[in-house]
Protein backbone atom coordinates (compact mmCIF):
# COMPACT_ATOMS: atom_id res chain seq x y z
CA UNK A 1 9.96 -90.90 67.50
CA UNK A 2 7.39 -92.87 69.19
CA UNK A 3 6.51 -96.68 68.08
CA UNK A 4 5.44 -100.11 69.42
CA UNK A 5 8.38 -102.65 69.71
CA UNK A 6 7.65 -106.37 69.20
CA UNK A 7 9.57 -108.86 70.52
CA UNK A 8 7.46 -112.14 68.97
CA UNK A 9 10.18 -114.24 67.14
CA UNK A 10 7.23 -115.05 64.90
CA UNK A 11 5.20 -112.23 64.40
CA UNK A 12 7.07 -109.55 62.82
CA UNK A 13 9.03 -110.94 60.16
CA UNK A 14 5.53 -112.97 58.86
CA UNK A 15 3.75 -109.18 58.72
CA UNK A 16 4.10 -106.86 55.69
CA UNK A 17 6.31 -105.76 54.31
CA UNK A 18 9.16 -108.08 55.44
CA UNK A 19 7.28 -111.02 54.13
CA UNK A 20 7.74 -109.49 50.41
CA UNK A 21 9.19 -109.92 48.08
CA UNK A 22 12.32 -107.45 47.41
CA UNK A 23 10.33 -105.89 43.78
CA UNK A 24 7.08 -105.15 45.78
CA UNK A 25 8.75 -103.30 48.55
CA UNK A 26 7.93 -99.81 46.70
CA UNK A 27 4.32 -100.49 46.26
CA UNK A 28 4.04 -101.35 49.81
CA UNK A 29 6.22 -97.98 50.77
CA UNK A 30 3.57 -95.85 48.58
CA UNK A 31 0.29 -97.32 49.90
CA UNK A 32 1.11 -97.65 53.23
CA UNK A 33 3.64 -95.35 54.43
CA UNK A 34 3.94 -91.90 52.15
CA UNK A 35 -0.12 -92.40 51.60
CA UNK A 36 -0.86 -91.97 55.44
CA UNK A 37 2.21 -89.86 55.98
CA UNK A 38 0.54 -86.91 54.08
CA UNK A 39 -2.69 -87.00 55.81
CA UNK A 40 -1.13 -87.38 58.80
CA UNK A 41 1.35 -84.04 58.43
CA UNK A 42 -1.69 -82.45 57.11
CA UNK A 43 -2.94 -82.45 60.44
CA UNK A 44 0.27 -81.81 61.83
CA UNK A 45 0.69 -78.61 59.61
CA UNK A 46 -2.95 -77.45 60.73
CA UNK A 47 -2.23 -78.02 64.75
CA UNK A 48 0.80 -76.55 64.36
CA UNK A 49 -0.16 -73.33 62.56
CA UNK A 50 -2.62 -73.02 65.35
CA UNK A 51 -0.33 -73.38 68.01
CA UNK A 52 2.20 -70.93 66.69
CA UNK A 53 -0.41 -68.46 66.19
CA UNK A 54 -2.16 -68.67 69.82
CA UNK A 55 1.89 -68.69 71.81
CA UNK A 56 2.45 -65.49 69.38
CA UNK A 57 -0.63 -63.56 70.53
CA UNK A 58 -0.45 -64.70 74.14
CA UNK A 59 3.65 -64.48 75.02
CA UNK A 60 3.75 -60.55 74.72
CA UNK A 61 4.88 -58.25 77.58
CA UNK A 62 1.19 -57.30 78.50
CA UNK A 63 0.43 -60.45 79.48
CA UNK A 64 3.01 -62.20 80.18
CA UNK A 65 7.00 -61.12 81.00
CA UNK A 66 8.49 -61.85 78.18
CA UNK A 67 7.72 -62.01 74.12
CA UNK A 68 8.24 -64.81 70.99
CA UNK A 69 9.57 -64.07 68.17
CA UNK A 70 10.17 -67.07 65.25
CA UNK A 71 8.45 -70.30 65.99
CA UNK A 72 11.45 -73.13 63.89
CA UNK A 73 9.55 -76.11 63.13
CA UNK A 74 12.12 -79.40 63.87
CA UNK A 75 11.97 -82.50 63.97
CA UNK A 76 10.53 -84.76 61.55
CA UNK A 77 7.64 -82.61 60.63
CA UNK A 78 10.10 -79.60 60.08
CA UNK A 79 12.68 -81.94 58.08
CA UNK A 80 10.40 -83.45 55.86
CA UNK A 81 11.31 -87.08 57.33
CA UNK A 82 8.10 -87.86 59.10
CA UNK A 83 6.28 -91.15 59.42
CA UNK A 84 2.55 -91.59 59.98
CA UNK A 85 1.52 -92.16 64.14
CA UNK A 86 4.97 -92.86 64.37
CA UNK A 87 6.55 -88.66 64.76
CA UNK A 88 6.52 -86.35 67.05
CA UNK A 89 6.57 -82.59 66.28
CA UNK A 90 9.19 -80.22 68.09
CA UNK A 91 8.83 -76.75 68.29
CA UNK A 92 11.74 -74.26 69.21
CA UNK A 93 10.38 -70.69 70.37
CA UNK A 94 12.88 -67.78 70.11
CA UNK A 95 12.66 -66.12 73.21
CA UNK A 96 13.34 -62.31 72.96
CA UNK A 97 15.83 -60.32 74.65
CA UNK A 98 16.29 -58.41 77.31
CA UNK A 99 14.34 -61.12 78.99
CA UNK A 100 16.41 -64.66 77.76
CA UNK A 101 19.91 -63.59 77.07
CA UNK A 102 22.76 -65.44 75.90
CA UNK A 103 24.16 -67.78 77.78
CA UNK A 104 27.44 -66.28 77.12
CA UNK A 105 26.23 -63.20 78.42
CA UNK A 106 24.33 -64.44 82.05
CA UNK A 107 25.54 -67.70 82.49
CA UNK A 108 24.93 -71.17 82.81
CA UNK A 109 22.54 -70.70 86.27
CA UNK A 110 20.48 -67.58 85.55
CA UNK A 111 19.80 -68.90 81.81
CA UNK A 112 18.46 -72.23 83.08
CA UNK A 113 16.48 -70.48 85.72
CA UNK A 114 15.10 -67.95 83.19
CA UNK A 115 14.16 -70.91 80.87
CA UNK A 116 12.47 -72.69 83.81
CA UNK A 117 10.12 -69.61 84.33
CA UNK A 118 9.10 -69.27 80.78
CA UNK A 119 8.45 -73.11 80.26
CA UNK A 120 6.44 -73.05 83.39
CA UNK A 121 4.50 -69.59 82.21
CA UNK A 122 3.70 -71.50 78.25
CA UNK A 123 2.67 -74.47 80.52
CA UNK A 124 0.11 -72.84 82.59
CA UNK A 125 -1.43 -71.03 79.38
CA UNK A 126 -1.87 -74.72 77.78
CA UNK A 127 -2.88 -76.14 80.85
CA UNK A 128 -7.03 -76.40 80.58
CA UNK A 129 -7.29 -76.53 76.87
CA UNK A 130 -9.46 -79.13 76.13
CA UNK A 131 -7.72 -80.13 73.00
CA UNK A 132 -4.21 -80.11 74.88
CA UNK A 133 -3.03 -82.64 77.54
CA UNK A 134 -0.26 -81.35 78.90
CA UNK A 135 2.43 -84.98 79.45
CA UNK A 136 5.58 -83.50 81.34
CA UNK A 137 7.99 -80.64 81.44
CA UNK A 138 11.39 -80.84 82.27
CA UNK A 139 14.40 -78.30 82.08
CA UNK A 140 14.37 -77.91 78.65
CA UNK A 141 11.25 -78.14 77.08
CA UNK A 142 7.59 -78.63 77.28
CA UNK A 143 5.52 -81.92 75.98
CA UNK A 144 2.19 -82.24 75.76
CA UNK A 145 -0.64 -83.27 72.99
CA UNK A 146 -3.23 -81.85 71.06
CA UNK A 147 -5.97 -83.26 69.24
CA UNK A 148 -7.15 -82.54 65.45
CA UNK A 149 -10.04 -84.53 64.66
CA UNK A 150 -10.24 -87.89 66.05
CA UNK A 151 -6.35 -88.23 66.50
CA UNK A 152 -3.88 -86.67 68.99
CA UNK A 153 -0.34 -85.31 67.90
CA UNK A 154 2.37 -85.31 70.52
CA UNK A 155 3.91 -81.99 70.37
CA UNK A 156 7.94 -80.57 72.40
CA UNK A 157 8.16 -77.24 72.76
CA UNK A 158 11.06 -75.72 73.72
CA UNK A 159 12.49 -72.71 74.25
CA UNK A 160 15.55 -71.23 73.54
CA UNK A 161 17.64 -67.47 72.42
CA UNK A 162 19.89 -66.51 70.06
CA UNK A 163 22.72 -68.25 71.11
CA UNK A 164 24.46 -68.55 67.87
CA UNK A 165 25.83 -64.87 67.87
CA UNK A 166 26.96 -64.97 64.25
CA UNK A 167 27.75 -61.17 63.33
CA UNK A 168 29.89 -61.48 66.57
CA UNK A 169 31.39 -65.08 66.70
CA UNK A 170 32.59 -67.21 63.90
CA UNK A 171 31.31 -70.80 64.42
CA UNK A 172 34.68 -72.25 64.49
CA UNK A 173 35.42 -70.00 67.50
CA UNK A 174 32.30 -70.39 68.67
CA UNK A 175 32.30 -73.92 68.78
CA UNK A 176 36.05 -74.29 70.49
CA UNK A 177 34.38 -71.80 73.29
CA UNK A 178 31.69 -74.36 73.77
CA UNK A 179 34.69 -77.34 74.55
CA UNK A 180 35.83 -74.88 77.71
CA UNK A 181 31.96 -75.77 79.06
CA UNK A 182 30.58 -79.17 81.11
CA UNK A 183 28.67 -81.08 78.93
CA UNK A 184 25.46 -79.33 80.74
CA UNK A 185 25.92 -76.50 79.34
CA UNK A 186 26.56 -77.69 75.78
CA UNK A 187 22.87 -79.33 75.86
CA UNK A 188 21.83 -75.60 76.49
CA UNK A 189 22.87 -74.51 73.24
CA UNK A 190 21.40 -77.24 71.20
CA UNK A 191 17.79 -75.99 70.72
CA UNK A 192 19.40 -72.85 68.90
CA UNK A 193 20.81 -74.85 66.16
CA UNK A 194 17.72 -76.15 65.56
CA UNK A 195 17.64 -74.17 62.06
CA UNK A 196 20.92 -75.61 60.54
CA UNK A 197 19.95 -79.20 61.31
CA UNK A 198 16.40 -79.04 60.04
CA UNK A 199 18.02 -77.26 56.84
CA UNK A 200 20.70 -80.39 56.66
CA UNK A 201 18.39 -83.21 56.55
CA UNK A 202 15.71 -81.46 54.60
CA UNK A 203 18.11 -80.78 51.56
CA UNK A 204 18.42 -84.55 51.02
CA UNK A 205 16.85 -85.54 47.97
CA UNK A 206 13.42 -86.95 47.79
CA UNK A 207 14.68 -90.67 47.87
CA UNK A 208 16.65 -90.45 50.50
CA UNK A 209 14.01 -89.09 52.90
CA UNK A 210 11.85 -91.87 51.30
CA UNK A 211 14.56 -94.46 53.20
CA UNK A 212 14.69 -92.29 55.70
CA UNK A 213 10.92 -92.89 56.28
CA UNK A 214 11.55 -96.69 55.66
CA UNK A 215 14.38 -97.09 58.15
CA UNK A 216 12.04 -95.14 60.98
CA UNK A 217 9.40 -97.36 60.39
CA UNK A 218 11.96 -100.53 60.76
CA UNK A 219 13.14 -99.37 63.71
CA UNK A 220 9.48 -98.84 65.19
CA UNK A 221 9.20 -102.48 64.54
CA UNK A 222 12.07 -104.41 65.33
CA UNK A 223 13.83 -101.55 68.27
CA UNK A 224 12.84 -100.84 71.36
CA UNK A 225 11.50 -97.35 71.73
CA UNK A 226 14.89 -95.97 72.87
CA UNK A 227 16.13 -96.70 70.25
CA UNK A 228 14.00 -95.20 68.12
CA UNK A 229 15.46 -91.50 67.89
CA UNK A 230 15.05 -90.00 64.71
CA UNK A 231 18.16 -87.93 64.39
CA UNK A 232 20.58 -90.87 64.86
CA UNK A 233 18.85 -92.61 62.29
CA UNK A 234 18.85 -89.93 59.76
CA UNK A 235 22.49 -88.94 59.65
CA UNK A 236 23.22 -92.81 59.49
CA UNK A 237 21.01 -92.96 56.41
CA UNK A 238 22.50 -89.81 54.87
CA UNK A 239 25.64 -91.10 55.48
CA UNK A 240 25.28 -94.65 54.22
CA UNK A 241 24.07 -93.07 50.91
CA UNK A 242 26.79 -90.58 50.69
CA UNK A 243 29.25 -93.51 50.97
CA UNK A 244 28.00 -95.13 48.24
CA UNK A 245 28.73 -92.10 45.89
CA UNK A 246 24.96 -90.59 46.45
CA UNK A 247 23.41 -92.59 43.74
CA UNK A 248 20.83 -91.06 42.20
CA UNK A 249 18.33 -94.49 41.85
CA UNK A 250 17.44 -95.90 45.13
CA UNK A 251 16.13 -99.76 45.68
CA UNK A 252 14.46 -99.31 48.85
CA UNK A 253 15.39 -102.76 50.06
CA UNK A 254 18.98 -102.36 49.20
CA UNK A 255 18.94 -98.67 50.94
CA UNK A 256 17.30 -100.52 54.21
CA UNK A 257 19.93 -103.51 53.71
CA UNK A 258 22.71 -100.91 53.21
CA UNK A 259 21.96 -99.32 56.76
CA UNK A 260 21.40 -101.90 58.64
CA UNK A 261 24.90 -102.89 58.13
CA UNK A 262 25.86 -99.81 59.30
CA UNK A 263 24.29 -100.74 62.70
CA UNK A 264 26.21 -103.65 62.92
CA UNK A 265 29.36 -102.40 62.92
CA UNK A 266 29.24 -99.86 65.04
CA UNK A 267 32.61 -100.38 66.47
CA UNK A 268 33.79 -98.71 63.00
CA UNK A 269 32.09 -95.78 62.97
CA UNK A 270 33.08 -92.53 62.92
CA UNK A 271 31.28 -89.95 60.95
CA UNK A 272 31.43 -86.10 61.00
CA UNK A 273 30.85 -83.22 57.83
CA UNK A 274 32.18 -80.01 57.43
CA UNK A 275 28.99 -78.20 57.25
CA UNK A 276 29.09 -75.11 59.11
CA UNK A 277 31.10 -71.98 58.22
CA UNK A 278 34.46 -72.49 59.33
CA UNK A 279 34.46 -76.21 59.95
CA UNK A 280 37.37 -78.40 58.53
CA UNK A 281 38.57 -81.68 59.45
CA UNK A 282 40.85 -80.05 62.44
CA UNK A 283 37.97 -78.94 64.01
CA UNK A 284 35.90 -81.94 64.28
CA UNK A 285 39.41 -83.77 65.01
CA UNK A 286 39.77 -81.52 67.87
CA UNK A 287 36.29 -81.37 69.11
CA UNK A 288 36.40 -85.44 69.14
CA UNK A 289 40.43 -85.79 70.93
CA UNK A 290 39.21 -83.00 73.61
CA UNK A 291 35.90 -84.64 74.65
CA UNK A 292 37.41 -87.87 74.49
CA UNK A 293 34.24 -89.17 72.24
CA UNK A 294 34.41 -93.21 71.57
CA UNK A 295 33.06 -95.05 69.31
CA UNK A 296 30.24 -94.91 67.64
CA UNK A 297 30.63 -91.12 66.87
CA UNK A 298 28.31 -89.56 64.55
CA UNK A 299 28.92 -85.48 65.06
CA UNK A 300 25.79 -83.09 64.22
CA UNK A 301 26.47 -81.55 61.59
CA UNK A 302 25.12 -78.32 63.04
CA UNK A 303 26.62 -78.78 66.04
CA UNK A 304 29.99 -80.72 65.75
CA UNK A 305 30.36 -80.61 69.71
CA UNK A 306 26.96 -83.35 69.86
CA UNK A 307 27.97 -86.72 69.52
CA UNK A 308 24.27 -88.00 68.15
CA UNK A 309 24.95 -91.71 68.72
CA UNK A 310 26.95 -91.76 71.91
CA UNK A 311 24.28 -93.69 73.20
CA UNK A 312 24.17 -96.79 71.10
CA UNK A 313 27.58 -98.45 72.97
CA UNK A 314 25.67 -99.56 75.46
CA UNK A 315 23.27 -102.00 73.27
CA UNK A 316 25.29 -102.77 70.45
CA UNK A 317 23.68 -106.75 70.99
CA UNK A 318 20.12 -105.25 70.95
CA UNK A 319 20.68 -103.92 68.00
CA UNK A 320 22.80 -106.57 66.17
CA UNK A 321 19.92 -109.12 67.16
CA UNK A 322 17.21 -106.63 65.60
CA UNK A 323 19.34 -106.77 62.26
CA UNK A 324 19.62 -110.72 62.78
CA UNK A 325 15.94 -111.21 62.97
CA UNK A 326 15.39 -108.73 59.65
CA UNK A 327 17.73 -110.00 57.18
CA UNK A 328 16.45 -113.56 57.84
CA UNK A 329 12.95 -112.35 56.66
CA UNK A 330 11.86 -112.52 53.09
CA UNK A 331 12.00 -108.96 52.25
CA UNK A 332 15.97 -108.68 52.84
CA UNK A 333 16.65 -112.75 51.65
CA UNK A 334 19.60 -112.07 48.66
CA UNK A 335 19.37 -108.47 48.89
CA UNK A 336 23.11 -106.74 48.48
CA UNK A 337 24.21 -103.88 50.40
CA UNK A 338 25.56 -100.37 48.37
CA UNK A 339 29.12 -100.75 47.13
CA UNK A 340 30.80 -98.42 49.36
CA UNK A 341 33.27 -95.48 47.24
CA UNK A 342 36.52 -95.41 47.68
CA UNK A 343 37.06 -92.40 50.81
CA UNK A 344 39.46 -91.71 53.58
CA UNK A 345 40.23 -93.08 57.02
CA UNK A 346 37.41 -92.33 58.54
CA UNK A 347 34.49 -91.55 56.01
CA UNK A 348 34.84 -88.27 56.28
CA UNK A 349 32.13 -86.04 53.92
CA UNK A 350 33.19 -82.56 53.36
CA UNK A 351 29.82 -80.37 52.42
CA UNK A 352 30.33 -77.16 52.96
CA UNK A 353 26.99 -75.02 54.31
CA UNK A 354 27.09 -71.48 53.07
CA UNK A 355 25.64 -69.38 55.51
CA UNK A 356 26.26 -66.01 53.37
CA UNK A 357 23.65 -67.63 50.49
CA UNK A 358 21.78 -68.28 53.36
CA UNK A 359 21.47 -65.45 54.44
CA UNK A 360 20.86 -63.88 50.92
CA UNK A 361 18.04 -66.18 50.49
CA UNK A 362 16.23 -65.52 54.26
CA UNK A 363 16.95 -61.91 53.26
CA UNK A 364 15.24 -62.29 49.97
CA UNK A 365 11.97 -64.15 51.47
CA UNK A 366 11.84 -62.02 55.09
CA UNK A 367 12.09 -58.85 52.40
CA UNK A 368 9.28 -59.94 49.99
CA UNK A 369 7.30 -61.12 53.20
CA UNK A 370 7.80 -57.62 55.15
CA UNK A 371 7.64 -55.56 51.64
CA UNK A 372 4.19 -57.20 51.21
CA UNK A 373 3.07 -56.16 54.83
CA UNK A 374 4.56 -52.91 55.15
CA UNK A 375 3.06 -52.40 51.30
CA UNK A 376 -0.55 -53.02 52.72
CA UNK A 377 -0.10 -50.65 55.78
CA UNK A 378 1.46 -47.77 54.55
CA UNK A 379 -1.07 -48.25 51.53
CA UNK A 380 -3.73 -48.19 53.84
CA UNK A 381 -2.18 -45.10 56.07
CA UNK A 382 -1.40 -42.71 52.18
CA UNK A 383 -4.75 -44.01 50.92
CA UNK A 384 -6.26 -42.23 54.57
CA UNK A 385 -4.17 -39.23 54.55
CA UNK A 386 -4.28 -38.76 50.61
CA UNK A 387 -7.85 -39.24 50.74
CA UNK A 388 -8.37 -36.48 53.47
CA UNK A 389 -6.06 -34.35 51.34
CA UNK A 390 -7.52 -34.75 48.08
CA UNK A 391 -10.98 -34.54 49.52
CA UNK A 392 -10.26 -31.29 50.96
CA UNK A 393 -8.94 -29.76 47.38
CA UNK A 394 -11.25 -31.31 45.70
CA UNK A 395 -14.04 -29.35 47.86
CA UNK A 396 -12.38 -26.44 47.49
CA UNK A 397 -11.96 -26.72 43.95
CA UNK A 398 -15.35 -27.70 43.25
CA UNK A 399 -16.88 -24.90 45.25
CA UNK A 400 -15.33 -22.93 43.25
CA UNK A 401 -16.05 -24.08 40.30
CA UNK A 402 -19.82 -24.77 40.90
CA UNK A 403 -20.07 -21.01 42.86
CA UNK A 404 -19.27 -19.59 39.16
CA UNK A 405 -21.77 -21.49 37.77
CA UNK A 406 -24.65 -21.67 39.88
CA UNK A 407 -24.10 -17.68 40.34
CA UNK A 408 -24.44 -17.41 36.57
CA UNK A 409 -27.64 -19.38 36.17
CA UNK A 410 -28.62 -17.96 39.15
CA UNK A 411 -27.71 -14.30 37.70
CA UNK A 412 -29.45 -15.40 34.57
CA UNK A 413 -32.60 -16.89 35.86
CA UNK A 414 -32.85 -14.04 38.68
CA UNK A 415 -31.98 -11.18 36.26
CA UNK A 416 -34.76 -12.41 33.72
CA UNK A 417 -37.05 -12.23 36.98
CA UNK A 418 -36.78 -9.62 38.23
CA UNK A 419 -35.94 -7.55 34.45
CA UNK A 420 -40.09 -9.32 33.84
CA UNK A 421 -41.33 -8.38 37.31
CA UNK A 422 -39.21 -4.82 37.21
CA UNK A 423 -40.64 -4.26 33.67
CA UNK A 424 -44.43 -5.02 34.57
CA UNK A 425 -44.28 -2.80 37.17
CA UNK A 426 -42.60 -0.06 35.70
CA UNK A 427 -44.66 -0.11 32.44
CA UNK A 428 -47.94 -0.04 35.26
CA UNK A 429 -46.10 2.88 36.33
CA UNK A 430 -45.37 4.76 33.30
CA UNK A 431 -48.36 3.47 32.03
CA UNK A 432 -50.13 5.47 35.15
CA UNK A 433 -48.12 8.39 34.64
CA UNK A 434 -48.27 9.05 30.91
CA UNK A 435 -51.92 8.28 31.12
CA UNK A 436 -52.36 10.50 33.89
CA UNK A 437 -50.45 13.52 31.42
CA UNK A 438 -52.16 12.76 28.78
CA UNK A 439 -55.75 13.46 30.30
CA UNK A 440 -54.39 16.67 31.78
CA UNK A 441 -53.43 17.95 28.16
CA UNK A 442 -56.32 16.59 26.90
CA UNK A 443 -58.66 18.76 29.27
CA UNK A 444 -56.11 22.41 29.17
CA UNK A 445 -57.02 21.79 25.28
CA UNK A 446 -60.71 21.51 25.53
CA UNK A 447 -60.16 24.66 27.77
């Protein structure tokens, strides 16, 4: 998440909406942040579709080495949690095998080389566009922009495999295999859970990725932009509401208020769910004792081995003084935080994430979606080959059919014909003949 940090003592906390008060905070929200927000993801929805379209067509064997198959949409735009100017748009493309394997199956080396080659191939098909300016590429992914009308959307792309190798691997196992690793090759893996932590986060209710839109845009103002990562952010807001029993009413200002405490007591927290198939509290107990994690831990849900806010530590004073200089605005002035339900040592939230209904659901929609396509072609290919079929029989049954009949009229209107024409000239002929007899019997009389 991109934003503009301001560092004006002043300036700020006298702008809108922190100079509001608490009751007008959702009128502010509606007009100036969900508004703009669905403009602004309808022309992230229309670059997108564009862009997964033209790498689909143009990453096949014949022209390049290797092919795509699904395009997940993460991020904020693929969550649901965007903010207007403020969100990027991340891409993960499913490389195909045999050309990106596993890493479990090549290895750490040949899968980063092999993922250098394809970013580097994707890169030189963008570069030249003139509605894409290509920013950077590193190891693991590609950035660049593109413009839709008069704005520009920064876009990652990154590419990744089936690593998750669920038929074959339970994630519990799978995810104890992964602790054996360097932390290297862990990062290599985290584009493939892409799907389970877009699923997480857009499952929230509706007002929670309201605050979730509210906290972004307060830490666009008030953090500097690295500490403006979305994901961080959004777990802290999930779990903030989760903590205060998931109420189902949500004052926007006490929401905000709620997790900004959070992000002053940092030294406190450790967060983790038992999401994925197989996960318990043992697991993420183990994950965090064997990768020595310290506080602040926040584990992805998707992928308990990622501690999302490992990074804050270090500026635990930047971020207490950014809470300082909010709560001393108007907005926040005698706002309460959440009450906080009663839980265990360490906050844990057990949520189990069914992967079987999952899968009964993508089977349901991929089966519709591939019934429907298959339905048109083989329509089209019976409709062909019935129509040849039918169109023969239907020849041969008609020339049947109209042979017999055109052979009787014909056999009527010839035989009447040729019975006239037959009977004229034989009665000329008779005629003739009798008339010929008759004068010869006339004249032996007369003699």
């Amino acid at each position: 998440m991109g934003g503009v940090w301001s560092l004006a003592p002043d300036a700020e906390e006298h702008a809108e909406p922190w100079c509001l008060p608490q009751d007008e905070l959702g009128g502010w929200y509606n007009d100036n942040i969900q508004r703009g927000t669905d403009a602004y993801a309808r022309d992230c929805r229309s670059a997108v579709n564009g862009l997964v379209t033209f790498v689909q067509l143009v990453c096949i064997p014949e022209i390049l080495d290797f092919s795509v198959g699904k395009i997940v949409k993460g991020g904020s735009f693929g969550k649901g949690t965007m903010v207007k100017d403020l969100s990027d748009v991340d891409l993960v493309a499913f490389v195909n095998k045999p050309y990106l394997q596993p890493i479990a199956v090549i290895g750490k080396e040949k899968y980063r080389e092999t993922l250098a080659g394809i970013i580097s191939d994707v890169e030189s098909l963008l570069d030249g566009s003139p509605s894409i300016q290509i920013i950077r590429s590193n190891r693991f992914m590609l950035t660049f922009k593109i413009r839709v009308g008069s704005r520009w959307i920064d876009f990652d792309l990154l590419p990744t495999t089936e690593n998750i190798l669920k038929c074959q691997m339970p994630f519990r196992k799978l995810f104890l295999s992964m602790l054996e690793v360097g932390n290297g090759t862990r990062q290599l893996y985290s584009a493939s859970f892409v799907h389970h932590q877009v699923r997480f986060v857009k499952g929230q209710p509706g007002h929670v990725k309201e605050l979730i839109r509210l906290v972004k845009y307060w830490a666009s103002r008030f953090l500097p932009k690295y500490l403006q990562k979305s994901y961080p952010l959004e777990l802290i807001t999930i779990y903030r509401w989760e903590k205060a029993g998931k109420p189902s009413y949500l004052d926007k200002a006490q929401g905000l208020r709620s997790v900004l405490e959070v992000l002053t007591n940092l030294d406190e927290l450790r967060v983790y769910w038992n999401y994925m198939p197989s996960v318990d509290d043992q697991l993420n107990e183990t994950i965090i004792r064997k990768l020595d994690m310290k506080r602040p831990i926040v584990l992805d849900p998707a992928n308990p081995t990622n501690n999302v806010c490992y990074h804050l530590w270090d500026y635990i004073q930047v971020l207490a003084d950014a809470v300082e200089r909010t709560l001393q605005t108007n907005l926040m002035e005698n706002v309460t935080v959440w009450p906080c339900r009663p839980c265990r040592k360490y906050s844990v939230h057990t949520r189990r994430h069914d992967a079987t209904d999952d899968g009964r659901r993508d089977g349901r929609r991929d089966g519709l979606r591939d019934g429907r396509r298959d339905g048109r072609r083989d329509g089209l290919r019976d409709g062909r080959r019935d129509g040849r079929r039918d169109g023969r029989r239907d020849r041969r049954r008609d020339g049947r059919r109209y042979g017999r009949r055109d052979g009787r009229r014909d056999g009527r209107r010839d035989g009447g014909r040729d019975g006239r024409r037959d009977g004229r000239r034989d009665g000329r002929r008779d005629g003739q003949r009798d008339g010929r007899w008759a004068t010869r019997r006339t004249t032996r009389r007369t003699t």
